[in-house]
Protein backbone atom coordinates (compact mmCIF):
# COMPACT_ATOMS: atom_id res chain seq x y z
CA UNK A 1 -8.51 -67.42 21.54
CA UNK A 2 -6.20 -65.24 19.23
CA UNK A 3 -9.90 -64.15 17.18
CA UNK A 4 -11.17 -63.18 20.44
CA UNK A 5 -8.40 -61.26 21.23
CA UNK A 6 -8.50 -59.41 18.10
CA UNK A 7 -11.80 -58.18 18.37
CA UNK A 8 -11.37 -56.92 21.76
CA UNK A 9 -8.03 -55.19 20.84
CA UNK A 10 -9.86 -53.64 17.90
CA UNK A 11 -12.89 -52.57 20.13
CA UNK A 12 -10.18 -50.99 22.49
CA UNK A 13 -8.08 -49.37 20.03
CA UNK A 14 -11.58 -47.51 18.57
CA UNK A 15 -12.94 -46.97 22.04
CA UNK A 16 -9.75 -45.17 22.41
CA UNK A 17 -9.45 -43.19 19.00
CA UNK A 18 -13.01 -41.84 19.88
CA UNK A 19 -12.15 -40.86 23.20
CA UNK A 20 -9.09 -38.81 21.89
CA UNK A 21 -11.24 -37.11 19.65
CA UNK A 22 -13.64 -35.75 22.13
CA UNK A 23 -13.13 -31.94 23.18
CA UNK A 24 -12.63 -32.70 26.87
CA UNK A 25 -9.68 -33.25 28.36
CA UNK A 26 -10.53 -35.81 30.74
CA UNK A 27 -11.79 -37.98 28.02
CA UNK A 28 -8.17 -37.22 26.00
CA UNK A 29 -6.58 -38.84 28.92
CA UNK A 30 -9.14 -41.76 29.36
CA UNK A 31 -8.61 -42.25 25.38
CA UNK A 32 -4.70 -42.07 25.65
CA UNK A 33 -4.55 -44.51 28.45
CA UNK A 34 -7.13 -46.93 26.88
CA UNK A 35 -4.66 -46.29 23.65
CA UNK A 36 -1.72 -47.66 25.95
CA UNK A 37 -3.52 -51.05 27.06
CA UNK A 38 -4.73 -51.88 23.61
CA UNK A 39 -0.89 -51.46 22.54
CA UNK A 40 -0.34 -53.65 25.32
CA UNK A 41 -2.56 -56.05 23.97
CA UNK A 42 -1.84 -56.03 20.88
CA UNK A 43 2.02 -57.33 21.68
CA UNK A 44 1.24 -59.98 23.60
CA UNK A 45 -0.93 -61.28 20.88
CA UNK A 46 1.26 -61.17 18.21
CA UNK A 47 3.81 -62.88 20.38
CA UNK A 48 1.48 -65.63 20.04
CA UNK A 49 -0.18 -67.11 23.53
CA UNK A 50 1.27 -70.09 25.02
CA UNK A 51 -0.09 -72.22 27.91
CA UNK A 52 3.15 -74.03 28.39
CA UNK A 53 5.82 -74.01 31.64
CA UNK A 54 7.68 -70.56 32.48
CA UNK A 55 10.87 -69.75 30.81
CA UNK A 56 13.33 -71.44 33.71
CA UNK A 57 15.71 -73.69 33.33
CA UNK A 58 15.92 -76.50 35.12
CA UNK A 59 19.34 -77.14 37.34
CA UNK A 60 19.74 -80.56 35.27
CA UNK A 61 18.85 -79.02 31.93
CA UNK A 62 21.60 -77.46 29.78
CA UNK A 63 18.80 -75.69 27.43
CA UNK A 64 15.07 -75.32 27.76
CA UNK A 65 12.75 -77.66 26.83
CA UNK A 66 10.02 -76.30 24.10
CA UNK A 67 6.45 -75.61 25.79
CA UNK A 68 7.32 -72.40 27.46
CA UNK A 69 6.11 -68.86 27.63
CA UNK A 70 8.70 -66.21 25.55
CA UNK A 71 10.32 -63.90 28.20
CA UNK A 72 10.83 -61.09 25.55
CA UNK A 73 6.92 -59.75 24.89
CA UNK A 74 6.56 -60.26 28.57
CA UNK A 75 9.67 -58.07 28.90
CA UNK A 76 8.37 -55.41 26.37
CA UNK A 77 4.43 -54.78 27.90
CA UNK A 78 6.69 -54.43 31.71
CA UNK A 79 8.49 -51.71 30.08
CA UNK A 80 5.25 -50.19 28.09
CA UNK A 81 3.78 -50.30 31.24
CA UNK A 82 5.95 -48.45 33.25
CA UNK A 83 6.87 -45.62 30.70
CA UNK A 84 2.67 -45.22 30.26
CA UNK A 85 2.92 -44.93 34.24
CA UNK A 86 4.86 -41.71 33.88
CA UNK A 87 3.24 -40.32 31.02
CA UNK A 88 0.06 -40.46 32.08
CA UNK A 89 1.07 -39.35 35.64
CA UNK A 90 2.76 -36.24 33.73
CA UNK A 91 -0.58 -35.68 31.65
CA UNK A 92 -2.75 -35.92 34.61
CA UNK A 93 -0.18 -33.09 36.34
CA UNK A 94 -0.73 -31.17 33.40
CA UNK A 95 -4.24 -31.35 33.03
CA UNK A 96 -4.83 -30.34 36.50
CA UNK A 97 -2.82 -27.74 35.97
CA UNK A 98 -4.41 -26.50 33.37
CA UNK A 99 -7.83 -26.46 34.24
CA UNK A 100 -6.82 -24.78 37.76
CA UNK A 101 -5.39 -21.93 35.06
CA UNK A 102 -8.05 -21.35 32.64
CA UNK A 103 -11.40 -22.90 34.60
CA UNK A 104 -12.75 -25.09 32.30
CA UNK A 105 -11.34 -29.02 30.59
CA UNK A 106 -12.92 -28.07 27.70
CA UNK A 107 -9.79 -28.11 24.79
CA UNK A 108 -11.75 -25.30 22.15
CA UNK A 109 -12.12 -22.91 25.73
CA UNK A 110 -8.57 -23.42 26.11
CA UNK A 111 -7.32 -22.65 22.77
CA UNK A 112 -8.76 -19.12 22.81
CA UNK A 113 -8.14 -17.96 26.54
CA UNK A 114 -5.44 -15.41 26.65
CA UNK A 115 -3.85 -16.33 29.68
């Protein structure tokens, strides 16, 4: 499952490289939030997949009892989730602010406008 993963994680992560690199902005955004999910990805992978119980303790128990999911990668993709949320709310902002300003998405025809 892990060799599966890593193919699609790679796929993503150069599906989103080549989206950055394209001159609209759109696409930057489509790249950067593709970028986000394959970093997403990528965590929970390492953090090695387990099909076990959820990480509760039983009222009886004193400690938990080994199959069970780790909390902290779980944790970590919540917060990566929520702060790529706001950034790419900010970027979209932005973006739409910029192309109401200069009239095009295009990123050379906004490097040269004098506005």
């Amino acid at each position: 499952m892990e060799i599966i993963l890593a193919f699609v994680i790679g796929g993503l992560f150069a599906a989103s490289i080549y989206m950055l690199l394209r001159r609209s902005l759109v696409k930057l955004l489509i790249g950067l939030a593709l970028l986000g999910h394959s970093a997403n990805l990528l965590i929970f992978t390492a953090a090695k997949l387990t099909r076990g119980q959820p990480p509760v303790i039983d009222a009886n128990a004193t400690t938990l009892e080994p199959p069970f999911a780790d909390p902290l990668p779980q944790a970590l993709i919540l917060t990566a989730i929520v702060i790529s949320f706001g950034v790419m709310a900010f970027a979209l902002a932005l973006a739409f602010r910029a192309y109401r300003s200069v009239g095009t998405d295009d990123l050379d025809q906004m490097k040269s406008t004098d506005a």
